[in-house]
Structures are given as C-alpha cells and as structure tokens.
Protein backbone atom coordinates (compact mmCIF):
# COMPACT_ATOMS: atom_id res chain seq x y z
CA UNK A 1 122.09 96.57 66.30
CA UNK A 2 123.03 97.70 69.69
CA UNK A 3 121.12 100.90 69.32
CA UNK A 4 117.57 98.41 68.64
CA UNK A 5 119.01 96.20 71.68
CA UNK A 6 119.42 99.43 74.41
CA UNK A 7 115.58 100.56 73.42
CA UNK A 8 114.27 97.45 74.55
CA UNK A 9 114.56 97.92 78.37
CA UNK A 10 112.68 100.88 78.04
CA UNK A 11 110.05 99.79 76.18
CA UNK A 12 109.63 96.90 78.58
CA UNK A 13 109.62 99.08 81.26
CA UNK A 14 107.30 101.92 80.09
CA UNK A 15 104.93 98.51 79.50
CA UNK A 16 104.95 97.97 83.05
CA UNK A 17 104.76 101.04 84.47
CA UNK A 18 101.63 100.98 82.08
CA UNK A 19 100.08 98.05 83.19
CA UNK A 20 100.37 98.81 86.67
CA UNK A 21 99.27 101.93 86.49
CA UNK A 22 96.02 100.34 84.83
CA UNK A 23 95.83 97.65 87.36
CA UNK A 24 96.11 99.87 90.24
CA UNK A 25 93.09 102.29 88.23
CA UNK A 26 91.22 98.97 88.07
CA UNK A 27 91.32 97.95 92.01
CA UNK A 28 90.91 101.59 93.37
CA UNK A 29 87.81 101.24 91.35
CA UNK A 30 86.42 98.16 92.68
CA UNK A 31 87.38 99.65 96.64
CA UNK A 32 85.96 103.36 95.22
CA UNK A 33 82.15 101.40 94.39
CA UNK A 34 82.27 99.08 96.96
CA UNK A 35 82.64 95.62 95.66
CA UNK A 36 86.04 95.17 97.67
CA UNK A 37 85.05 95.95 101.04
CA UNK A 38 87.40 97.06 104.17
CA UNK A 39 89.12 94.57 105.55
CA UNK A 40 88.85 92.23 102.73
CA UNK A 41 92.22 90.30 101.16
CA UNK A 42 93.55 90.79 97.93
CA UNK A 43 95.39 88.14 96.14
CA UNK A 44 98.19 88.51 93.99
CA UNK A 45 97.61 85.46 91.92
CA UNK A 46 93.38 85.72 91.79
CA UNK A 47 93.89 89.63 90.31
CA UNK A 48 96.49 88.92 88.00
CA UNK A 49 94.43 85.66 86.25
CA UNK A 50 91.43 87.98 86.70
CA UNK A 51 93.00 91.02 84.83
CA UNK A 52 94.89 88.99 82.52
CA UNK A 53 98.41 90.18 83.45
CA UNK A 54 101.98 89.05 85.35
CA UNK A 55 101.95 89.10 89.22
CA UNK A 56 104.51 91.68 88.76
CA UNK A 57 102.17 95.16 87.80
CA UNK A 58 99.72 93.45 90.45
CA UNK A 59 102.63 93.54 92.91
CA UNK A 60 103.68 97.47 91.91
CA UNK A 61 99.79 98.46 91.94
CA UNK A 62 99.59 96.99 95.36
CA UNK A 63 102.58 99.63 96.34
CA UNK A 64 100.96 102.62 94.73
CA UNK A 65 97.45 101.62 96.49
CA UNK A 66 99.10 101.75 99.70
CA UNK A 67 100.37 105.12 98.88
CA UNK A 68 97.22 106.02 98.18
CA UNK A 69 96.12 105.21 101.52
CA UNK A 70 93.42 102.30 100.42
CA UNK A 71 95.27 98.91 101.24
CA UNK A 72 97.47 98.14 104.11
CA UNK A 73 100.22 95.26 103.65
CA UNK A 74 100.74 93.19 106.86
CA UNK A 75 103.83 90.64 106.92
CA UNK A 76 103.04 87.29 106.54
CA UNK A 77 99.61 87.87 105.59
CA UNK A 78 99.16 90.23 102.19
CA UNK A 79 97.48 92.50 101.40
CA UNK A 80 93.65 94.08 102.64
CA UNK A 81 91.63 97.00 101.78
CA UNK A 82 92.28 99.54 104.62
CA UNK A 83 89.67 99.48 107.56
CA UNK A 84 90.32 103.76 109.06
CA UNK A 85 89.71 103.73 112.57
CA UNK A 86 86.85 105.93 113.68
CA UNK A 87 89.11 108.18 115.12
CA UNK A 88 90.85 109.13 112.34
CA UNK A 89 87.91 109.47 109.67
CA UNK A 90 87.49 112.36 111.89
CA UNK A 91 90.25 113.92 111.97
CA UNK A 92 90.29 113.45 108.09
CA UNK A 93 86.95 115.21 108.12
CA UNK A 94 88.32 118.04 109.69
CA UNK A 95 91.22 118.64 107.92
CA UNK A 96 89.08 118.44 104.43
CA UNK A 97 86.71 121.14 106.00
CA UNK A 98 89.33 123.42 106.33
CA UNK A 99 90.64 122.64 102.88
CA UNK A 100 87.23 122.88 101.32
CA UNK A 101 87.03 126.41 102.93
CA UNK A 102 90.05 127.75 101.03
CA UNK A 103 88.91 126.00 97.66
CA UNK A 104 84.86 127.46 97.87
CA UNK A 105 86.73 130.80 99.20
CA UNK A 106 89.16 130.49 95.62
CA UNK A 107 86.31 129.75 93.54
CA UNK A 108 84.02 132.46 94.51
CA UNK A 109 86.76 134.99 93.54
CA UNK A 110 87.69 133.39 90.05
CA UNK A 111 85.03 131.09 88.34
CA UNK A 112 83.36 132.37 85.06
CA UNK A 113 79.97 131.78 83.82
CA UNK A 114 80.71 128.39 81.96
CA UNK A 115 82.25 127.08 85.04
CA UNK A 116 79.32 127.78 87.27
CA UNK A 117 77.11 125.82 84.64
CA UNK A 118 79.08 123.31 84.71
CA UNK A 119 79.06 122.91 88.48
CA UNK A 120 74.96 123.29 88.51
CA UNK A 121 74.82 120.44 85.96
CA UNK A 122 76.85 118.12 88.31
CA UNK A 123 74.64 119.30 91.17
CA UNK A 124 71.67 118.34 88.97
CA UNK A 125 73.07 114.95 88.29
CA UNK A 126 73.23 114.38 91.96
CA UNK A 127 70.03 115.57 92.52
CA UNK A 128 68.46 113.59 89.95
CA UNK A 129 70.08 110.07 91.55
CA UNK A 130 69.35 111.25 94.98
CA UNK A 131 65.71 111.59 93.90
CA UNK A 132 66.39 107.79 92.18
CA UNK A 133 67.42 106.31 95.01
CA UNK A 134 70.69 105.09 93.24
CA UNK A 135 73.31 105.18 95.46
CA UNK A 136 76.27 103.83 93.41
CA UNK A 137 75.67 106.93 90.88
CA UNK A 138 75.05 109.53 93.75
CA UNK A 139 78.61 108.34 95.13
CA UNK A 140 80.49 109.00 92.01
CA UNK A 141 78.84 111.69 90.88
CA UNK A 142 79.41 113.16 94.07
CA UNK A 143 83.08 112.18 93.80
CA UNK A 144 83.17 113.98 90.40
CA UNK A 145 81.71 117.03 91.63
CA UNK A 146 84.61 117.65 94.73
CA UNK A 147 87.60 117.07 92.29
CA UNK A 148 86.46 119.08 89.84
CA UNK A 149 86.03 121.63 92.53
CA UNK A 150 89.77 121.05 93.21
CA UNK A 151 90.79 121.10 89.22
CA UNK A 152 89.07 124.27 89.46
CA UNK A 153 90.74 125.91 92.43
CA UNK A 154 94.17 125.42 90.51
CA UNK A 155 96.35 123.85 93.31
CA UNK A 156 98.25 120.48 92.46
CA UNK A 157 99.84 120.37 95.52
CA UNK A 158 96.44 120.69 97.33
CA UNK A 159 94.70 118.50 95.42
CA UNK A 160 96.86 115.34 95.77
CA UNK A 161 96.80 115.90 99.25
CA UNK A 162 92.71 116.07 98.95
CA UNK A 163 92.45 113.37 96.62
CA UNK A 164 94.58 111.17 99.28
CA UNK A 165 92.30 111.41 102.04
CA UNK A 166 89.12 111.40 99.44
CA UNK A 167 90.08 108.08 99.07
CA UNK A 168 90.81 106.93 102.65
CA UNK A 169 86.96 108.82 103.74
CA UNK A 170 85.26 106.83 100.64
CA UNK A 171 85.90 103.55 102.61
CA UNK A 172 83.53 104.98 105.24
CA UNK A 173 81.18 108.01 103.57
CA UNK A 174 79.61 105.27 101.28
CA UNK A 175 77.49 103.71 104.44
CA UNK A 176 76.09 107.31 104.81
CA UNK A 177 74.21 107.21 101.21
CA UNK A 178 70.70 106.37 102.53
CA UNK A 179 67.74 107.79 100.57
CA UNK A 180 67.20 110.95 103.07
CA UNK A 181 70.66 111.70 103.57
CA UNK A 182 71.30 111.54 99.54
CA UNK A 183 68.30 114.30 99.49
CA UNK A 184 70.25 116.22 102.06
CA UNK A 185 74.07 116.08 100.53
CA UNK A 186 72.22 117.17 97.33
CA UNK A 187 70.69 120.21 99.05
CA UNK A 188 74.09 121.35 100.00
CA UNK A 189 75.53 121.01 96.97
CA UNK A 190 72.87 123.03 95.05
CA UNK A 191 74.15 125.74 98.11
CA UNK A 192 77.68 125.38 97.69
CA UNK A 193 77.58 126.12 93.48
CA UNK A 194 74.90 129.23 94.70
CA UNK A 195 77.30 130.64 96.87
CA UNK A 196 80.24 130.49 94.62
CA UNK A 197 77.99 131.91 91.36
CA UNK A 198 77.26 134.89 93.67
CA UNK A 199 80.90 136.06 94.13
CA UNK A 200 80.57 136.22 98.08
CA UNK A 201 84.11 134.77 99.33
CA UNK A 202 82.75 133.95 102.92
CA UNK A 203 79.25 132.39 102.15
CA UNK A 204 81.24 130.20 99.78
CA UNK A 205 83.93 129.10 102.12
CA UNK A 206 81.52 128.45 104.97
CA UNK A 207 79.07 126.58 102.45
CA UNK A 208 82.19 124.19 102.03
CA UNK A 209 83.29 123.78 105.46
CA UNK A 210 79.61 123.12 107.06
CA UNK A 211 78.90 120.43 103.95
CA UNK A 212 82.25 118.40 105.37
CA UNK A 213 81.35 118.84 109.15
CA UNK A 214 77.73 117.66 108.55
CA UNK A 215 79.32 114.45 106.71
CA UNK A 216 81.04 114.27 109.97
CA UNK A 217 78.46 114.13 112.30
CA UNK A 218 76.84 112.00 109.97
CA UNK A 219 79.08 109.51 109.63
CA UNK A 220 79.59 109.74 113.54
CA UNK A 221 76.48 109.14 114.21
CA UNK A 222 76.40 106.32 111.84
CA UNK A 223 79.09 104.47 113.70
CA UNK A 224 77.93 104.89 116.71
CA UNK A 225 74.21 103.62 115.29
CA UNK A 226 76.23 100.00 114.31
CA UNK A 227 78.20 99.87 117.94
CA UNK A 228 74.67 100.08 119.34
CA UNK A 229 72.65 97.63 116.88
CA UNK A 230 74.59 94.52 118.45
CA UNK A 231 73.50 95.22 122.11
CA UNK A 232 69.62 95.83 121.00
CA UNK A 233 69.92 92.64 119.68
C-alpha cells in the first residue's frame, strides 16, 4: 500500500515535466516559423485552453523558453517573445562565425561518404524551396541543415551553446528570406558541403565563417533598410 502511494509523486511529476517539455516544443515552434512575432505577449491562460493543459506546464515552459533565450518575462506585465537589439544580433553573428569555423574545420577532417550525401541532399532541399519561393520551408530546412552540421561535429557542449543563440538570431534571420537572398544562402550551402567532401580543413572552415558574416551584413543592411523606409515616407 505505501509502496503504490510513494510512486505516485513521481509519476505525477515525470507527467509534468512531460507536458512542459511538450508545451515549451510547441511555442518555440510557433516563435521558430513566425506566427508569434517579437515583441508579442503570451498568455498563460489563452495557451493552456489552446493546448489543452493546466497553467502549470505553461508556466514551467515559459521558464525553459527564457532559458532558451526566446521570451523575456517583465514584472507586472508577462511574458513576450524576445525583441534582440541590433547590436547584439551582431555580436551573435560573430561569435557563430567563429564557431562555424571550428565545426566546417572538424568536418572536413572526419565525415565519410554517407555523411556528405546526406549533407548534399539537405543542400538540395534548400535549393529546391529557394527556387520555390517558399520561405517557411527554406527557413527550416535551413535550420535542419546547421544542427545537423553540429550533431555531426560531435560537441554537446558546443552545440547547446549554438543551438542557444540559433534561436535568439531566428527572431531576426527570418526577415532576410527574400527570393534573391534564398538563391544566394543556397549557393553557399552547396559550397560549404563541397568544401567539406574535399577534405581541405581551411576551405571548409572559411566556407563556414564567410556564410555567417554575409548573414551579417545582410541582416545589417536589412535593418538599416526599415530605419530608413519611415523617413522616405
């Protein structure tokens, strides 16, 4: 009797962890495509009717998304999807440049055959919704292709770090997905997987590092397109 009794705790518990685990999956979904947008509020009570669960997992999957560097919590208020200062998507950019350097430098010493192919058929993909025009596919494709470069590479500690500020630069690096510049990221991608496949450690690394600074001056360039669209008008 007591021994049923002291499993029940646990059970409960593992059943929460559970749901907020899936309820924090869900949101960083809906922030990852797009549909919640920065700066907008999320609602304890609206997500929990919506997903069909307690306020409680809502309220732990708000914790783990601020973790995760998407939502920010401000007293009094709740809680919005993070809006990065321009500043700091930067700086983000620059640290993931030098991190993408190691992991195409990694790769080019250690990936077999099977893993190349794999890595051409995500470029393809890419390529294929670049040439589509379809943006929401090109993002997570895109998405896909980076963290399996980092599964690859073999680092855990490096890739939670990378995943991290993935997440924080995907609030921003989905206003650069514009027909031409899809074209373009695609281009570099095709290069990247060709200069790991031929073995050469510093083509590889530098392939990485100028993909990440060109989405920098991109998304620079961007930003400073929208400061100046209110004055022309």
């Amino acid at each position: 009797m007591n021994s049923t009794a002291s499993t029940h705790p646990t059970i409960a518990q593992l059943q929460g962890t559970s749901l907020s685990a899936l309820v924090q999956a869900e949101v960083e979904r809906l922030i990852l495509e797009g549909r919640l947008e920065p700066g907008a509020k999320l609602t304890e009570a609206t997500l929990a009717e919506q997903l069909g669960v307690s306020r409680g997992p809502v309220r732990e999957a708000f914790r783990m998304l601020e973790e995760a560097g998407l939502v920010r919590t401000e007293k009094n208020r709740g809680v919005f999807v993070r809006s990065i200062p321009i500043e700091e998507v930067l700086e983000i950019f620059e640290v993931r440049a030098v991190m993408d350097q190691f992991v195409g430098r990694k790769l080019a010493q250690s990936l077999g055959t099977a893993q190349v192919r794999e890595l051409r058929r995500m470029a393809d993909d890419m390529d294929r919704a670049a040439k589509a025009g379809d943006a929401n596919a090109f993002h997570l494709f895109n998405l896909q292709f980076h963290d399996r470069l980092l599964q690859l590479a073999g680092n855990a500690k490096l890739t939670a770090t990378y995943r991290k500020l993935t997440n924080e630069l995907t609030l921003y690096r989905r206003q650069n997905l514009t027909g031409e510049s899809m074209v373009v990221f695609a281009r570099e991608h095709r290069q990247i997987v060709k200069a790991i496949a031929s073995g050469d450690v510093e083509a590889a690394g530098e392939a990485m590092f100028r993909h990440v600074m060109a989405s920098r001056e991109r998304t620079l360039q961007n930003h400073q397109r929208r400061l100046a669209a209110p004055e022309a008008a």
